[in-house]
C-alpha atoms as a PDB file:
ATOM      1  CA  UNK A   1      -6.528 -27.819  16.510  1.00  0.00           C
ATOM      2  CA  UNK A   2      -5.109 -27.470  12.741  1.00  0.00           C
ATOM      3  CA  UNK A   3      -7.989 -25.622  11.730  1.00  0.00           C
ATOM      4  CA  UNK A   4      -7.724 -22.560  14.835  1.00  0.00           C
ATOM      5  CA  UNK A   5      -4.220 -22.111  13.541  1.00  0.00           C
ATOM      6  CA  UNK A   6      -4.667 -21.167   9.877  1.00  0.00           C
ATOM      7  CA  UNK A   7      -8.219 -19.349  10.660  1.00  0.00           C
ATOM      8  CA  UNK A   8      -8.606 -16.161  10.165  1.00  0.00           C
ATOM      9  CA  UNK A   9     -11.071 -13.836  11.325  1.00  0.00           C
ATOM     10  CA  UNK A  10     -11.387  -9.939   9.758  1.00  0.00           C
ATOM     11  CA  UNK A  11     -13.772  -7.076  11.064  1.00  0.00           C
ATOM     12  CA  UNK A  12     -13.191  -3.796   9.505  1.00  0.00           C
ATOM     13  CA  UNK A  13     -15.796  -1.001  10.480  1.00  0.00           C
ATOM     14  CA  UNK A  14     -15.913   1.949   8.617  1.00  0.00           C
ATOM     15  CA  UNK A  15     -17.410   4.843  10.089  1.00  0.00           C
ATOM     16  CA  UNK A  16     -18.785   7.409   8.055  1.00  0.00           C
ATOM     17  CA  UNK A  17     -19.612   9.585  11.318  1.00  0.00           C
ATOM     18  CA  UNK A  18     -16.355   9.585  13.060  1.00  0.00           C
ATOM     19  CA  UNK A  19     -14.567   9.209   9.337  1.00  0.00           C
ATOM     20  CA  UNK A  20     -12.531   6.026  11.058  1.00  0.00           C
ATOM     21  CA  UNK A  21     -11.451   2.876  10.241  1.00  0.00           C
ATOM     22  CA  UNK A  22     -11.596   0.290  13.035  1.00  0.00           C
ATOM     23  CA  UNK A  23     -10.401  -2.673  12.283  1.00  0.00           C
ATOM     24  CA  UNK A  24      -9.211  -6.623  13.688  1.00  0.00           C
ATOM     25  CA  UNK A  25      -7.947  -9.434  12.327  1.00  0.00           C
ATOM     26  CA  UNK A  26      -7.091 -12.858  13.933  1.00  0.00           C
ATOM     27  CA  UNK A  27      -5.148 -15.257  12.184  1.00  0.00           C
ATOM     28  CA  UNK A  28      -4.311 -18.021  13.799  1.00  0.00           C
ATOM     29  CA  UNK A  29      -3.722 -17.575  17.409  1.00  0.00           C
ATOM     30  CA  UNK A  30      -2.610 -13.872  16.026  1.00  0.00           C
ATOM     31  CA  UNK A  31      -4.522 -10.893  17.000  1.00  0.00           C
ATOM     32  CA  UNK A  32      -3.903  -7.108  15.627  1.00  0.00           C
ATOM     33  CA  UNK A  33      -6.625  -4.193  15.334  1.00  0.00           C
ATOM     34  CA  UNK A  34      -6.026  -0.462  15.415  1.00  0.00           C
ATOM     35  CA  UNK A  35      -8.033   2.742  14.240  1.00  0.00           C
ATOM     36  CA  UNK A  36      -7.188   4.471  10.844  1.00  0.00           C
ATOM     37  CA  UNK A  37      -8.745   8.071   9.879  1.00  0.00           C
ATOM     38  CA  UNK A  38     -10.330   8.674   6.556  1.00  0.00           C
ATOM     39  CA  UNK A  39      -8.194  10.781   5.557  1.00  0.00           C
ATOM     40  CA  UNK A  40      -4.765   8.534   6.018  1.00  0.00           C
ATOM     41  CA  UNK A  41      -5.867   6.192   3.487  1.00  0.00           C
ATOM     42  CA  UNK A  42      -4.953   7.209  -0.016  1.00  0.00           C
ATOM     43  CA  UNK A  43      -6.159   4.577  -1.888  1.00  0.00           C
ATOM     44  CA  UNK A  44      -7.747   1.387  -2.325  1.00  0.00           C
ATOM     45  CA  UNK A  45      -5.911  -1.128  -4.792  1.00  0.00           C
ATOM     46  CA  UNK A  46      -6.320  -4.816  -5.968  1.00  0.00           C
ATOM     47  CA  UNK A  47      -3.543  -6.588  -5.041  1.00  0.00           C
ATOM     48  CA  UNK A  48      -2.618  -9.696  -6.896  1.00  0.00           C
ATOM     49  CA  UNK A  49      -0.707 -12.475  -5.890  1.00  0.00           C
ATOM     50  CA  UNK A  50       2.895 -13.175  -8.037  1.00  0.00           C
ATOM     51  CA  UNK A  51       2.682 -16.542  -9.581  1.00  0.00           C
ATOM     52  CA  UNK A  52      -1.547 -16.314 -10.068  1.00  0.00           C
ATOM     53  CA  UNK A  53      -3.018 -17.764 -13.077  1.00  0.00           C
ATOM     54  CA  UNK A  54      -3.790 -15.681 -15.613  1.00  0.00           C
ATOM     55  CA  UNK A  55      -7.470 -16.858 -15.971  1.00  0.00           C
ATOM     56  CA  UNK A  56      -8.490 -16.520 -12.700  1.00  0.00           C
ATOM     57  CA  UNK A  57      -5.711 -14.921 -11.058  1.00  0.00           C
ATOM     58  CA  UNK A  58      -5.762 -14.623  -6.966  1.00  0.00           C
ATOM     59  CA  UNK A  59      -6.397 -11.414  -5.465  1.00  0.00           C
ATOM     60  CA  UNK A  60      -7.032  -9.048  -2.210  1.00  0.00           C
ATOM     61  CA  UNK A  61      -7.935  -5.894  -2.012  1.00  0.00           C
ATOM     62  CA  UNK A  62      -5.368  -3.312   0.116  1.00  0.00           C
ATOM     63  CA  UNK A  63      -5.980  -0.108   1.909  1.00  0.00           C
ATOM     64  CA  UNK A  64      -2.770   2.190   0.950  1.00  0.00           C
ATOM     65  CA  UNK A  65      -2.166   4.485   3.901  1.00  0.00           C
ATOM     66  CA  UNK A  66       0.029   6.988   4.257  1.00  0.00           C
ATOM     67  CA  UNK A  67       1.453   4.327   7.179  1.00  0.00           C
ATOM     68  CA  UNK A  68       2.127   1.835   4.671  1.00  0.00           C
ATOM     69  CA  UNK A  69      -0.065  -1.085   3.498  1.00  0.00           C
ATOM     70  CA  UNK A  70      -3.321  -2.658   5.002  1.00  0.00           C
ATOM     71  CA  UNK A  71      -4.747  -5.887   3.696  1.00  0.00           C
ATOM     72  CA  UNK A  72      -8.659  -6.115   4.435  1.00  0.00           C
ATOM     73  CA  UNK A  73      -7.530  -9.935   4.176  1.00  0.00           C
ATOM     74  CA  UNK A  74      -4.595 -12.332   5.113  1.00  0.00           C
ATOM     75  CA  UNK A  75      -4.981 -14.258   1.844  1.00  0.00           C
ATOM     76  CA  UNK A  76      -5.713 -14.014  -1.603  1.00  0.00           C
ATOM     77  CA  UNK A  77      -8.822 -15.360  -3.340  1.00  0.00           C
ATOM     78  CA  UNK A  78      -9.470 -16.079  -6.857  1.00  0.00           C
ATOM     79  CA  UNK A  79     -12.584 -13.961  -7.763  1.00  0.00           C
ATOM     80  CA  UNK A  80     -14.117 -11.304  -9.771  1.00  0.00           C
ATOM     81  CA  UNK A  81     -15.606  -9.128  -6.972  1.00  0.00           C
ATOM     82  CA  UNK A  82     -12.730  -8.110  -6.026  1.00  0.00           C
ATOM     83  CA  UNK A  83     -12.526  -4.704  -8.345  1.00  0.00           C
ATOM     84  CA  UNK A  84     -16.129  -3.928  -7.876  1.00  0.00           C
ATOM     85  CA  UNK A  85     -15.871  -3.897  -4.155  1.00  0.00           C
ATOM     86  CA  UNK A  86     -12.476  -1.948  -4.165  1.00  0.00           C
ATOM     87  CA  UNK A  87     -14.455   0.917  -6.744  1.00  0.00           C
ATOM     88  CA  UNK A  88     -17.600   0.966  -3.702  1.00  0.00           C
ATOM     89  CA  UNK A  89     -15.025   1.458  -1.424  1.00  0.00           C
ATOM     90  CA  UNK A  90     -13.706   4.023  -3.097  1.00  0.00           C
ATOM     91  CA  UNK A  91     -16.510   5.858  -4.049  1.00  0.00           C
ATOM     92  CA  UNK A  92     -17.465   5.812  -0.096  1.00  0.00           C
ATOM     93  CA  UNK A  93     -14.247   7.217   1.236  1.00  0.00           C
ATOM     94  CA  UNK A  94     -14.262   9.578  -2.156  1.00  0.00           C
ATOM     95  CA  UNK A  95     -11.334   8.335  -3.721  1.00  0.00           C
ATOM     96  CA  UNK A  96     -11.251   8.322  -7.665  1.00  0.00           C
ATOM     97  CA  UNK A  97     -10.528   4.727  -9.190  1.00  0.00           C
ATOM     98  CA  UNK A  98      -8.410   6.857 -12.073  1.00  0.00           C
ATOM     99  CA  UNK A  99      -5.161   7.406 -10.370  1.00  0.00           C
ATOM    100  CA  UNK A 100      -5.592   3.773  -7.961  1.00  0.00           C
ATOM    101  CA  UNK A 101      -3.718   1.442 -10.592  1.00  0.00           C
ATOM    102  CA  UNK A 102      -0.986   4.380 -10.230  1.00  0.00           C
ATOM    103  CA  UNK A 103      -1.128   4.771  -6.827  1.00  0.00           C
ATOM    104  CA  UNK A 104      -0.669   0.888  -6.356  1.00  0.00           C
ATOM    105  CA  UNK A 105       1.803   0.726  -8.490  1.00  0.00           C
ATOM    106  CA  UNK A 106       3.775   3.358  -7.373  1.00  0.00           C
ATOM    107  CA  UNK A 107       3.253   2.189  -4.012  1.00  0.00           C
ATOM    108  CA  UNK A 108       4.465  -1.242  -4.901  1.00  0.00           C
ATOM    109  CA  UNK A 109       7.943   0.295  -6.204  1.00  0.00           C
ATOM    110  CA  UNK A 110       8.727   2.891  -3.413  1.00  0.00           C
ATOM    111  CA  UNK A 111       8.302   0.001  -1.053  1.00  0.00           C
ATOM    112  CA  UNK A 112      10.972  -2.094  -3.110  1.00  0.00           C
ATOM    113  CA  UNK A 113       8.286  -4.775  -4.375  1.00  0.00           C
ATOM    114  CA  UNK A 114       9.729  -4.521  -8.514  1.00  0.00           C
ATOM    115  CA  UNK A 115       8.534  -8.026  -9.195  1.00  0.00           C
ATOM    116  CA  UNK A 116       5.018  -7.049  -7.944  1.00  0.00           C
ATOM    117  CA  UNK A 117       4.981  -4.191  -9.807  1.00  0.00           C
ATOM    118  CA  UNK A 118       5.819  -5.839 -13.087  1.00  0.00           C
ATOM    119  CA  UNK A 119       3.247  -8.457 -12.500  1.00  0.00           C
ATOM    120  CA  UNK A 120       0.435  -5.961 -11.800  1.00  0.00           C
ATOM    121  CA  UNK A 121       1.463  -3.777 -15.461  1.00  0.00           C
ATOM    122  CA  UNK A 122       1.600  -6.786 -17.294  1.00  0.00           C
ATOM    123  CA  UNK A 123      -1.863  -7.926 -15.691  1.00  0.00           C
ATOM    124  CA  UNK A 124      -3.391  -4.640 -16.114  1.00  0.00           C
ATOM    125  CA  UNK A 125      -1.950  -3.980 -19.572  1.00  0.00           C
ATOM    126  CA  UNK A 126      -1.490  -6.645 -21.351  1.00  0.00           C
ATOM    127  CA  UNK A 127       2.406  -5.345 -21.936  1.00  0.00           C
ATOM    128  CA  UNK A 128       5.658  -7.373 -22.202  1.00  0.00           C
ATOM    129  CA  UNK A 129       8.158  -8.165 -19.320  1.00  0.00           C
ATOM    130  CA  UNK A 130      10.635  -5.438 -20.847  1.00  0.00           C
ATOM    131  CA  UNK A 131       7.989  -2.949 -21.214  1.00  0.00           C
ATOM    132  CA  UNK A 132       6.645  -3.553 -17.726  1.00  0.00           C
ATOM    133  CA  UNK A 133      10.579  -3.229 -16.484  1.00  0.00           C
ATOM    134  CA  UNK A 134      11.251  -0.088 -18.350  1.00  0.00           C
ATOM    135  CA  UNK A 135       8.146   1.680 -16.819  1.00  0.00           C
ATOM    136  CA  UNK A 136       9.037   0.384 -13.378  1.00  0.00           C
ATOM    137  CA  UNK A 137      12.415   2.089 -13.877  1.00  0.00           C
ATOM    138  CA  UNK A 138      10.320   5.359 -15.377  1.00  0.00           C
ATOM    139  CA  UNK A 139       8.181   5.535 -11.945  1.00  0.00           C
ATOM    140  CA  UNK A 140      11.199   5.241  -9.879  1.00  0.00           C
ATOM    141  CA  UNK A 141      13.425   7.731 -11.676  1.00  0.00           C
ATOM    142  CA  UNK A 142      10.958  10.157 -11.598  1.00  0.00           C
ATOM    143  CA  UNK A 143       9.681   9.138  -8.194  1.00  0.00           C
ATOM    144  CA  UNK A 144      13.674   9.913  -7.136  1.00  0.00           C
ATOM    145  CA  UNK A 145      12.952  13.184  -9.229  1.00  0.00           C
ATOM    146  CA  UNK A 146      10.362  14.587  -6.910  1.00  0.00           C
ATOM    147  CA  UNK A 147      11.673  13.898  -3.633  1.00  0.00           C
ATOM    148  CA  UNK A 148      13.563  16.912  -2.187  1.00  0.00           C
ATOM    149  CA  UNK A 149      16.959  17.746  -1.929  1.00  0.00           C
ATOM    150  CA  UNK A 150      18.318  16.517   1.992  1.00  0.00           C
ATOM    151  CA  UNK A 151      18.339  19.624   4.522  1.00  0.00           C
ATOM    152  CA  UNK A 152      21.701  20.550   5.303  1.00  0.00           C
ATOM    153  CA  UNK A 153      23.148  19.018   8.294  1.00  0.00           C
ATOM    154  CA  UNK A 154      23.030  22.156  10.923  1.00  0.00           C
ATOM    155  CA  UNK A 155      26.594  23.036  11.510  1.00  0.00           C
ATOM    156  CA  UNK A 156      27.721  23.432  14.807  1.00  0.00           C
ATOM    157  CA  UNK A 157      29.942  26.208  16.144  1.00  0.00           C
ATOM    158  CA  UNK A 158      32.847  26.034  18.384  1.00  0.00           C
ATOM    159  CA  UNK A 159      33.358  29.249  20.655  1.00  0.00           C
ATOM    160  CA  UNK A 160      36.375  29.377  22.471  1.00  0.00           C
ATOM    161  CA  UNK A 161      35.883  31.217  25.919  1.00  0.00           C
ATOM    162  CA  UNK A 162      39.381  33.284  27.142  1.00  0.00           C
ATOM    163  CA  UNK A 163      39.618  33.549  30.719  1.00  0.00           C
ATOM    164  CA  UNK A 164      37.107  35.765  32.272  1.00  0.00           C
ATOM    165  CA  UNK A 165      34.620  34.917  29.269  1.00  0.00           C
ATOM    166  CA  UNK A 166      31.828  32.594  30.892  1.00  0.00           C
END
């Protein structure tokens, strides 16, 4: 009985034809699924897990969709295929593997995940913990750059009607 709680069962179907994603997961006695097009996912990152060893750190890879975040897995596994099966993926869907250590990153700090972000620089890089801080506060300074000014609020007009005047 344990063992049907913590299992967990993944089917992800890419289409080439219909340029979907279908996809399922069961974990536990959990069950989720949906349909993603091609062109919603942005990238395809390596995500790894906070608190991994060094040597052989644990890792998933993570569909980044203009939705938010899609793990092809509930759980990390230590594991060097990991980066070679995100860059087939990528090459299928025609995403470049250049701007996908960006993109996760990026990703990782819009959605308020710092210590994440850190952790996959200093991974990635080799670079210190201030280093990896400074550029985390570089991507989001710049992210806050780019985003556009608010709309004005539309301003609303009282008109007084005089007797006679509808």
């Amino acid at each position: 009985m344990l063992f049907a709680l913590l299992s967990e069962t993944s089917d992800f179907v890419f289409d080439a034809g219909t340029r979907r994603l279908a996809w399922s997961r069961r974990v536990g006695l959990r069950h989720r699924s949906g349909m993603v097009p091609f062109e919603e996912i942005e990238q395809v990152v390596v995500r790894t897990v906070l608190g991994g060893d060094a040597v052989a750190p644990s890792q998933r890879l993570v569909l980044l969709t203009r939705a938010g975040e899609l793990p092809l897995t509930a759980s990390y596994t230590p594991g060097d295929e990991h980066e070679a099966n995100a860059e087939r993926l990528r090459a299928f869907l025609g995403r470049s593997q250049g701007d996908a250590f960006s993109a996760s990153v990026e990703n990782l700090v819009s959605a308020g995940r710092d210590m994440d972000a850190i952790r996959e620089l200093r991974l990635a890089r080799g670079i210190s913990l201030s280093e990896a801080h400074d550029e985390v506060a570089r991507i989001r300074a710049n992210a806050h750059d780019r985003q556009p000014p608010p709309r004005p609020l539309p301003v609303r007009q009282k008109v007084k009607h005089g007797p006679g005047q509808g």
